[in-house]
N, C-alpha and C. Protein backbone atom coordinates (compact mmCIF):
# COMPACT_ATOMS: atom_id res chain seq x y z
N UNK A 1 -68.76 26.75 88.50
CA UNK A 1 -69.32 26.74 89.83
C UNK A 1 -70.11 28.03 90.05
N UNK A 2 -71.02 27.80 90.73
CA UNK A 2 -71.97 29.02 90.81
C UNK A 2 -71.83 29.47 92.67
N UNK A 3 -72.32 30.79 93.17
CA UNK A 3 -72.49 31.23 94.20
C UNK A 3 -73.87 31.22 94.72
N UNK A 4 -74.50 30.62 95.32
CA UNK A 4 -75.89 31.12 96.11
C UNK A 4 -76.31 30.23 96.84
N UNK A 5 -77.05 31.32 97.59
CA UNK A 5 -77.11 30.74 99.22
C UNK A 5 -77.15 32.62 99.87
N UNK A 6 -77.68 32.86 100.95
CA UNK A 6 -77.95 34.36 101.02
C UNK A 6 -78.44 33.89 102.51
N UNK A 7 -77.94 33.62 103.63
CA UNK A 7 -78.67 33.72 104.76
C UNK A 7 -78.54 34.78 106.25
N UNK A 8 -79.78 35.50 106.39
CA UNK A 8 -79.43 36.34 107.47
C UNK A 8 -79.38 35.90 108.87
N UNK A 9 -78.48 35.88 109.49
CA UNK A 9 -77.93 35.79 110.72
C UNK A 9 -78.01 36.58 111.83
N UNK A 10 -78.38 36.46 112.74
CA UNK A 10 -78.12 36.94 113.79
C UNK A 10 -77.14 37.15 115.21
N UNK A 11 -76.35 35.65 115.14
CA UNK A 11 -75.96 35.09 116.60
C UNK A 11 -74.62 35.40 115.92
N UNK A 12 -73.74 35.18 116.84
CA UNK A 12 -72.25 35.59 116.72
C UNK A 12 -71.26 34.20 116.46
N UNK A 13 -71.67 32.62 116.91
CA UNK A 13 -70.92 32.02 116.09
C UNK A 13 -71.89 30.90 115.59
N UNK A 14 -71.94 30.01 114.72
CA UNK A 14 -72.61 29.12 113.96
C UNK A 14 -71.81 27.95 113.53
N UNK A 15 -72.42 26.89 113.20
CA UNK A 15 -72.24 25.60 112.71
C UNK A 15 -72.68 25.79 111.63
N UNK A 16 -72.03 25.31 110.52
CA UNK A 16 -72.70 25.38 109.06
C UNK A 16 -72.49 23.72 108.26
N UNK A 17 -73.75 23.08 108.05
CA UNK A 17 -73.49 21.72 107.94
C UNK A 17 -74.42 21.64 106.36
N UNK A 18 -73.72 20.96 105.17
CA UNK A 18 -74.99 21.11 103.99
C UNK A 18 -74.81 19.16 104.32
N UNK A 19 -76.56 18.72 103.75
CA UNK A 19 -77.14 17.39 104.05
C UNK A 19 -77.50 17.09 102.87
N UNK A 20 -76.85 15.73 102.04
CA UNK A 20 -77.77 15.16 100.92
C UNK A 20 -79.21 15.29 101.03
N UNK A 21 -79.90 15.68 99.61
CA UNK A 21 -81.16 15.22 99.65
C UNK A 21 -81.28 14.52 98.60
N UNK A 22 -81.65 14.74 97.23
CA UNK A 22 -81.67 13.80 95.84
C UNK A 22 -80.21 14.25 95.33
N UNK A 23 -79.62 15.27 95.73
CA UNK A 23 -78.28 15.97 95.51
C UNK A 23 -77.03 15.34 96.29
N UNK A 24 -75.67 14.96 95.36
CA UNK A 24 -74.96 14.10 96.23
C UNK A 24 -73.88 14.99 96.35
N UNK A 25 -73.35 15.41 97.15
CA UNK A 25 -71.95 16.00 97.82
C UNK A 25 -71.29 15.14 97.03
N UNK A 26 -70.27 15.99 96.14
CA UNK A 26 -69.08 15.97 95.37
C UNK A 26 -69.82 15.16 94.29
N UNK A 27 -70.45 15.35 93.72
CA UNK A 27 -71.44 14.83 92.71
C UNK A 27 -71.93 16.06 91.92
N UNK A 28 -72.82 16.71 93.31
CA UNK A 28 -73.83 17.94 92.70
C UNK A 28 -73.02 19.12 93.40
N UNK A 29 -72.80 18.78 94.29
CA UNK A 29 -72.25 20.50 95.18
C UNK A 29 -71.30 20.03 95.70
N UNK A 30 -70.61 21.06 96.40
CA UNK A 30 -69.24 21.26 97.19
C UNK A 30 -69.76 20.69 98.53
N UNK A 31 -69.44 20.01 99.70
CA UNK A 31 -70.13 19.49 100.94
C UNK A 31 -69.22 20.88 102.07
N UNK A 32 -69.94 21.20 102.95
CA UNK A 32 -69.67 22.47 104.23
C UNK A 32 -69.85 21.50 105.00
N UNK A 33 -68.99 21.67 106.06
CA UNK A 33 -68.78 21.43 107.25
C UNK A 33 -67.93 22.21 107.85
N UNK A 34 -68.67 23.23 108.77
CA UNK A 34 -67.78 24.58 109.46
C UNK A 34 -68.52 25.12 110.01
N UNK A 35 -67.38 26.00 110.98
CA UNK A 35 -67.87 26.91 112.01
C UNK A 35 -67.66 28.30 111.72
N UNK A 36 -68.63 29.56 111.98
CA UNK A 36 -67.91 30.69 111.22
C UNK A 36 -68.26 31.61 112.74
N UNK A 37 -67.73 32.88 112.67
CA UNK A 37 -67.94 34.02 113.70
C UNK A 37 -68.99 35.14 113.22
N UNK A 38 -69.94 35.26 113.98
CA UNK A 38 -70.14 37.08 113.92
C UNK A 38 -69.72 37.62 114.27
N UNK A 39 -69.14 38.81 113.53
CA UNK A 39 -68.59 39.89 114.58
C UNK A 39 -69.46 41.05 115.36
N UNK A 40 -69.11 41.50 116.28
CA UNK A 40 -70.17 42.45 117.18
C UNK A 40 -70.92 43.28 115.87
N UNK A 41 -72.02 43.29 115.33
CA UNK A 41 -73.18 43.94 114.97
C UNK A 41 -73.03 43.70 113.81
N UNK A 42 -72.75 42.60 113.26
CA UNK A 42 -72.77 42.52 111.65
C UNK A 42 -74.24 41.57 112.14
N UNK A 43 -74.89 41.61 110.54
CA UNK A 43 -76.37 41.67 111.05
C UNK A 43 -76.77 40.31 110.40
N UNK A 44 -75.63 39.75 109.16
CA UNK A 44 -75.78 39.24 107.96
C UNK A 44 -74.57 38.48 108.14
N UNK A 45 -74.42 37.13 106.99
CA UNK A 45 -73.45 36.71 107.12
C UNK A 45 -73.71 35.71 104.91
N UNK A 46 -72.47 35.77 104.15
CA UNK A 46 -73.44 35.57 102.98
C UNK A 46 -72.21 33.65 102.88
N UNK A 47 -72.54 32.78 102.71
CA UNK A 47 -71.99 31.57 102.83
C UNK A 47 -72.29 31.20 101.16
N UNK A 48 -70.76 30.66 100.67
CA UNK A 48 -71.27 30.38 99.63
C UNK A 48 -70.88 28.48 99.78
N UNK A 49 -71.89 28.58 98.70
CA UNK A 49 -71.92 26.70 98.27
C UNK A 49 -71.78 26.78 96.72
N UNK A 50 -70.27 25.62 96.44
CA UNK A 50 -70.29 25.98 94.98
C UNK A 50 -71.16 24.37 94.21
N UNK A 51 -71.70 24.85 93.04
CA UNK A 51 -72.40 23.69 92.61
C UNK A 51 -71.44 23.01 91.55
N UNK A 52 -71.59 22.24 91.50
CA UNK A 52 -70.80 21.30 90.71
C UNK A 52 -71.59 21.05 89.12
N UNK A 53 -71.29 21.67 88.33
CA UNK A 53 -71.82 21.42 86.65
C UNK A 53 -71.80 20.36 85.67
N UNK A 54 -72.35 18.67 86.22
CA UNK A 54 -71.80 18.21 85.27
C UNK A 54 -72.07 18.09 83.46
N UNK A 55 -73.13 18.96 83.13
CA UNK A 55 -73.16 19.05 82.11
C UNK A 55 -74.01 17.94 81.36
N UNK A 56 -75.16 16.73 82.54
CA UNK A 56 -75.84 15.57 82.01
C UNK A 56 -76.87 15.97 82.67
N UNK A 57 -77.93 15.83 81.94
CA UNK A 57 -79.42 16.14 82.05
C UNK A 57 -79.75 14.90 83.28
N UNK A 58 -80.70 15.66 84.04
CA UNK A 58 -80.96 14.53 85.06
C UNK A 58 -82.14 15.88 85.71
N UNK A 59 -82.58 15.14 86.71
CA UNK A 59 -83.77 15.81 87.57
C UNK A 59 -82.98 17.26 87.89
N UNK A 60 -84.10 18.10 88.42
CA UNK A 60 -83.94 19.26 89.65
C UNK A 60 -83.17 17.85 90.82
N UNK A 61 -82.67 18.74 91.61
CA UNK A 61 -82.25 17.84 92.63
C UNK A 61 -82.04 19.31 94.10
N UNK A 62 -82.16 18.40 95.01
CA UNK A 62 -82.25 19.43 96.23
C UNK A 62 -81.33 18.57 97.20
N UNK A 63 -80.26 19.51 98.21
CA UNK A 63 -79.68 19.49 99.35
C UNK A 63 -80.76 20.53 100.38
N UNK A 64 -79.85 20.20 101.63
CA UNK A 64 -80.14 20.80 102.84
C UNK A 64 -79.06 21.54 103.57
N UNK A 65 -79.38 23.10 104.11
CA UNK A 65 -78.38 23.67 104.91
C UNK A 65 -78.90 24.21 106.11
N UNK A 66 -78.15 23.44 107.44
CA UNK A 66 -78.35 23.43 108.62
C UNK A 66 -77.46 24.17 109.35
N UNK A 67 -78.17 24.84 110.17
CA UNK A 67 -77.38 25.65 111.01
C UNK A 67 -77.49 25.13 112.52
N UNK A 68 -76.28 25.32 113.52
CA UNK A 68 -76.35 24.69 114.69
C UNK A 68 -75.27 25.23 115.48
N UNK A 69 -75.66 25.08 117.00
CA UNK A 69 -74.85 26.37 117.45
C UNK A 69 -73.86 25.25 118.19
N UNK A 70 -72.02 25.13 118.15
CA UNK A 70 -71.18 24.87 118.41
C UNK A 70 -71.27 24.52 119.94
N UNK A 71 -71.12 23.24 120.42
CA UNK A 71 -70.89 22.94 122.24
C UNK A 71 -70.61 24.40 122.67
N UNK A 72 -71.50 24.38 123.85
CA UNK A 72 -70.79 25.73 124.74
C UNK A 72 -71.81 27.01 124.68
N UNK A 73 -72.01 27.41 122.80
CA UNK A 73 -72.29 28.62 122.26
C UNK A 73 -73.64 28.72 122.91
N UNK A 74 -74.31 27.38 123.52
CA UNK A 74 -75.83 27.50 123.85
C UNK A 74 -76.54 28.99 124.69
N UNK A 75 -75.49 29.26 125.85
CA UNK A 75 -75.44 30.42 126.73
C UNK A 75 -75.24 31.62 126.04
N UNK A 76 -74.36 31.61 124.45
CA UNK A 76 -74.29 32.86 124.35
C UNK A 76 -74.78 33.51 122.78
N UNK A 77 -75.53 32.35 122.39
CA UNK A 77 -76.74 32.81 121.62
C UNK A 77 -77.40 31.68 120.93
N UNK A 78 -78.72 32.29 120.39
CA UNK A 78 -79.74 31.35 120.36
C UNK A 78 -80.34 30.91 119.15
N UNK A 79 -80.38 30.14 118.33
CA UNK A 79 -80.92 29.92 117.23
C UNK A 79 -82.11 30.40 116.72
N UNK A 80 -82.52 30.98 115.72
CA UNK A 80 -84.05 31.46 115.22
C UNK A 80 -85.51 30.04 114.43
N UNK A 81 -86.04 30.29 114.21
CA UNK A 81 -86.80 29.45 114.06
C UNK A 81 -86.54 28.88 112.83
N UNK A 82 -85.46 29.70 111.55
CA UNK A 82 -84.94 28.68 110.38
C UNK A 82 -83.86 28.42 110.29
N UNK A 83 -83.81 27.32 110.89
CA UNK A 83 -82.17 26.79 110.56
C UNK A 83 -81.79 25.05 110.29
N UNK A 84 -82.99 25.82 109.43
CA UNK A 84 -82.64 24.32 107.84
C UNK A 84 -83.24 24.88 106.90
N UNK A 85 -82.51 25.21 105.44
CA UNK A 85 -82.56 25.63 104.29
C UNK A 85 -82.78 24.68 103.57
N UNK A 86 -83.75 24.38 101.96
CA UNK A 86 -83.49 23.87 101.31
C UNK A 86 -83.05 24.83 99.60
N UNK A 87 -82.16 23.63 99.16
CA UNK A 87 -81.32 24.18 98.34
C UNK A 87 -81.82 23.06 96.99
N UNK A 88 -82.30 23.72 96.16
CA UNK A 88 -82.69 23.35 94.72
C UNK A 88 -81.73 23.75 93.39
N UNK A 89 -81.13 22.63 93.32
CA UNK A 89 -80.52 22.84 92.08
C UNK A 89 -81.29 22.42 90.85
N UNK A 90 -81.46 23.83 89.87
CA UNK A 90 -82.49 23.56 89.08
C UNK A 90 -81.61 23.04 87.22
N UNK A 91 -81.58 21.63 87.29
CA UNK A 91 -81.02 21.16 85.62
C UNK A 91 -81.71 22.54 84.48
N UNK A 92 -79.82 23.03 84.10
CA UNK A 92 -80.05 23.22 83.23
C UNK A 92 -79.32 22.59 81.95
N UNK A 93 -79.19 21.46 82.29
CA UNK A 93 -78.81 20.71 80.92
C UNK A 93 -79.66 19.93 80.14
N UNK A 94 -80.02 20.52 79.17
CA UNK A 94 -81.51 19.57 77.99
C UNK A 94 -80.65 19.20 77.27
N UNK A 95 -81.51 17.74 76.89
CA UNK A 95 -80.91 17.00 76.03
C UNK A 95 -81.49 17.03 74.99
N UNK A 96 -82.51 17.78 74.72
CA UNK A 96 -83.28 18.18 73.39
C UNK A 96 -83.93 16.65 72.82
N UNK A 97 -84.35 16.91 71.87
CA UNK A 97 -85.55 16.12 71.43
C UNK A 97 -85.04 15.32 69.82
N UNK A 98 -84.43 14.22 69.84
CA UNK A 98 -84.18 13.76 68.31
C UNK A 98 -85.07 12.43 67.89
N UNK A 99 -85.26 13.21 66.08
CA UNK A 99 -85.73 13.38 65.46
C UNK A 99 -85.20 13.17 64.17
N UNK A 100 -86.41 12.50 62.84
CA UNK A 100 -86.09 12.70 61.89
C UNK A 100 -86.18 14.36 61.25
N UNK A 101 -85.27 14.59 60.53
CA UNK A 101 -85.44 16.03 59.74
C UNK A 101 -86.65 15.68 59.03
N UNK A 102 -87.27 14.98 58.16
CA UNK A 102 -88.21 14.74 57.71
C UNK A 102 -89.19 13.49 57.63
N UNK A 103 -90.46 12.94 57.76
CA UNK A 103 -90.88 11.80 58.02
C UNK A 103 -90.86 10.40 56.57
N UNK A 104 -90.91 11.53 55.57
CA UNK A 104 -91.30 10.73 54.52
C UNK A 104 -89.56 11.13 53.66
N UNK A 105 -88.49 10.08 53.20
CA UNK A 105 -87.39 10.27 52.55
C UNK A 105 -87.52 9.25 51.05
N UNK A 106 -87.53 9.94 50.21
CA UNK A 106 -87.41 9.62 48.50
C UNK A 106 -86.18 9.70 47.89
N UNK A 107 -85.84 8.47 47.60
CA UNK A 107 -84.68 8.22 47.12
C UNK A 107 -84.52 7.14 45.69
N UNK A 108 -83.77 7.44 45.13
CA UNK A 108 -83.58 6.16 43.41
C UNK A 108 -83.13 5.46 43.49
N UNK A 109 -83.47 4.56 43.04
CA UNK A 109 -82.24 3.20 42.98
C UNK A 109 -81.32 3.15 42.83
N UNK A 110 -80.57 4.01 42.00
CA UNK A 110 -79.56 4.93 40.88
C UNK A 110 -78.62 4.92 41.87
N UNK A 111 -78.95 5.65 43.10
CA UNK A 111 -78.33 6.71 43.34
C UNK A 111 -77.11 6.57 44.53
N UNK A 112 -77.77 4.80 45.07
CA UNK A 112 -76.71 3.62 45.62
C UNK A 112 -76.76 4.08 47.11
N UNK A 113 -77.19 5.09 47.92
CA UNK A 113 -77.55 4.96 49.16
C UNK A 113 -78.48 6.01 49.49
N UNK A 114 -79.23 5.91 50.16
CA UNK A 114 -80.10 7.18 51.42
C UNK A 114 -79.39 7.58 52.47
N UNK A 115 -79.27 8.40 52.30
CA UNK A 115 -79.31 9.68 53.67
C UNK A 115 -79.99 10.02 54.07
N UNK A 116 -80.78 9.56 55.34
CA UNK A 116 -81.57 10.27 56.45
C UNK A 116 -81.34 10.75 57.64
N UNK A 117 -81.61 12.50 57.47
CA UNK A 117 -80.80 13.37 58.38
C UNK A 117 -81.69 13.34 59.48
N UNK A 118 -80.72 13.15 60.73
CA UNK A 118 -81.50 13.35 62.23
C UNK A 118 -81.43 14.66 62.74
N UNK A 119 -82.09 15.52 63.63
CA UNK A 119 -81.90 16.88 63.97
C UNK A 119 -82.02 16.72 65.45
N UNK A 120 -81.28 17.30 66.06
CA UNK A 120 -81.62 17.93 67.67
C UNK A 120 -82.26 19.25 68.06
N UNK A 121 -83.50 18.89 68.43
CA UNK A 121 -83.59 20.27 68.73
C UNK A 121 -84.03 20.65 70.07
N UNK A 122 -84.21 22.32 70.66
CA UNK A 122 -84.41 22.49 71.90
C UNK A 122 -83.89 21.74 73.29
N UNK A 123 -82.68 22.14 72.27
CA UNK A 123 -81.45 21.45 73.37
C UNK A 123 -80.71 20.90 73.19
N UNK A 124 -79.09 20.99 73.51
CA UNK A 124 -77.92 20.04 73.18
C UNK A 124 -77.14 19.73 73.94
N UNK A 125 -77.45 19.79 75.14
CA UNK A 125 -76.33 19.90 76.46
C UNK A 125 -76.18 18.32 76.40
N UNK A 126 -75.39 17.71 77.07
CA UNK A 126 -75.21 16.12 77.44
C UNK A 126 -75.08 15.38 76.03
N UNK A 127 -74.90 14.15 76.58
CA UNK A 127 -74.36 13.34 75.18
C UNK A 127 -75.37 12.26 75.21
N UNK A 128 -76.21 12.26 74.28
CA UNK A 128 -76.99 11.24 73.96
C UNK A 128 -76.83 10.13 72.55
N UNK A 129 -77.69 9.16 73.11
CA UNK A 129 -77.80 8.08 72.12
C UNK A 129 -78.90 7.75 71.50
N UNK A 130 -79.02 7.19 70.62
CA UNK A 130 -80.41 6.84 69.79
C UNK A 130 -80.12 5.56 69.12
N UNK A 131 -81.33 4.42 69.78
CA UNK A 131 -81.37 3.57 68.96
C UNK A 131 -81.85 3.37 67.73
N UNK A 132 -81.65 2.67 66.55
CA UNK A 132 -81.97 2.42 65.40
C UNK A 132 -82.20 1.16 64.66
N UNK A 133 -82.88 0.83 63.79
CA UNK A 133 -83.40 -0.31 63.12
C UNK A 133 -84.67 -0.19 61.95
N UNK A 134 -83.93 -0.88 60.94
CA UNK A 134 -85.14 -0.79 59.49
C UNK A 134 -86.11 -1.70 59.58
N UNK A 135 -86.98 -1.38 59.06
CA UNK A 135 -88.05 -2.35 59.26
C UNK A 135 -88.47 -2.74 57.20
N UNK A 136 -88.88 -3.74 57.33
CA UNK A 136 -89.34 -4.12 55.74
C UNK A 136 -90.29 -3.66 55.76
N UNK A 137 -90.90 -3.04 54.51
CA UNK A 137 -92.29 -2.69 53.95
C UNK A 137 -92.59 -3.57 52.74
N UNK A 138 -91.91 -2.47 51.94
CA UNK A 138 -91.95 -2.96 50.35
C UNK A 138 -90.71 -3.40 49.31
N UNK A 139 -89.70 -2.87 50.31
CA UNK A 139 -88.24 -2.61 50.14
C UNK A 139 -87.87 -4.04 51.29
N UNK A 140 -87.23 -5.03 50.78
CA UNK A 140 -86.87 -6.01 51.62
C UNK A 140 -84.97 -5.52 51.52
N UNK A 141 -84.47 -6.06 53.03
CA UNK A 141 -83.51 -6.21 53.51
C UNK A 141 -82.54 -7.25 52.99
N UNK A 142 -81.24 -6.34 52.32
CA UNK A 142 -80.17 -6.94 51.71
C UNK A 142 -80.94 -7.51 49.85
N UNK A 143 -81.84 -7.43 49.60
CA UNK A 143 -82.18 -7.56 47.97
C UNK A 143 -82.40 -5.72 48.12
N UNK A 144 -83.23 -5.29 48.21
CA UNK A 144 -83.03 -3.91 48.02
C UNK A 144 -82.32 -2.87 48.62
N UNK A 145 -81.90 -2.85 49.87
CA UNK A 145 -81.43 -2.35 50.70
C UNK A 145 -80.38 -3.02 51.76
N UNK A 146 -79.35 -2.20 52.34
CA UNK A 146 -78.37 -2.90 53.26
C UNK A 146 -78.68 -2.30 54.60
């Protein structure tokens, strides 16, 4: 889980509400719903949101964090002109790029099977799949090959 989020405050109590956007509460992040205090002359207030890692490549994805002042608080302070944040969670899980290790594989008759090595590269996070299938050329299926 990560920390960030950094917002300066002014008013002495707040509503703190985070809003799906392509990002799903308890999916991608931790979901807030709360009220917090200023105390007389603190200037700042630092709120954390923890992100949730699942470790599968998928988009950037973004939430929303809204601020709103509690029934009542209207009289005793006043909201500033940002109080809706957006929050970008930026994927860092690549699933890298697979691939043959080489395009062209030479092998003997002799030698009773081929090995053709696949490689991942520029990236290994998440669990991927790859489909597969031989195609005939010159080498026909089950007389030369299985």
């Amino acid at each position: 889980m990560q920390e960030w989020l950094f917002l300066s405050l002014l008013h002495p109590v707040m509503g703190l509400d985070t809003i799906d956007g392509t990002a799903t509460a308890g999916e991608d992040y931790v979901k807030l719903s709360e009220e917090f205090k200023m105390e007389r002359g603190q200037q700042e207030k630092r709120i954390t949101i923890h992100v949730i890692d699942d470790n599968q490549w998928e988009p950037d994805e973004t939430f929303f964090v809204k601020l709103s002042l509690p029934e009542g608080e209207e009289t005793r302070a006043k909201l500033g002109s940002k109080t809706i944040a957006l929050v970008t969670i930026i994927n860092d899980d690549e699933p890298g790029f697979i691939e043959f290790e080489e395009s062209i594989t030479l092998v003997k008759e002799s030698i009773g099977k081929a090995e053709i090595k696949l490689v991942r590269s520029n990236g290994a996070d998440g669990r991927v799949s790859v489909h597969y299938r031989t195609k005939d050329i010159d080498a026909v299926a089950t007389k030369d090959y299985e």
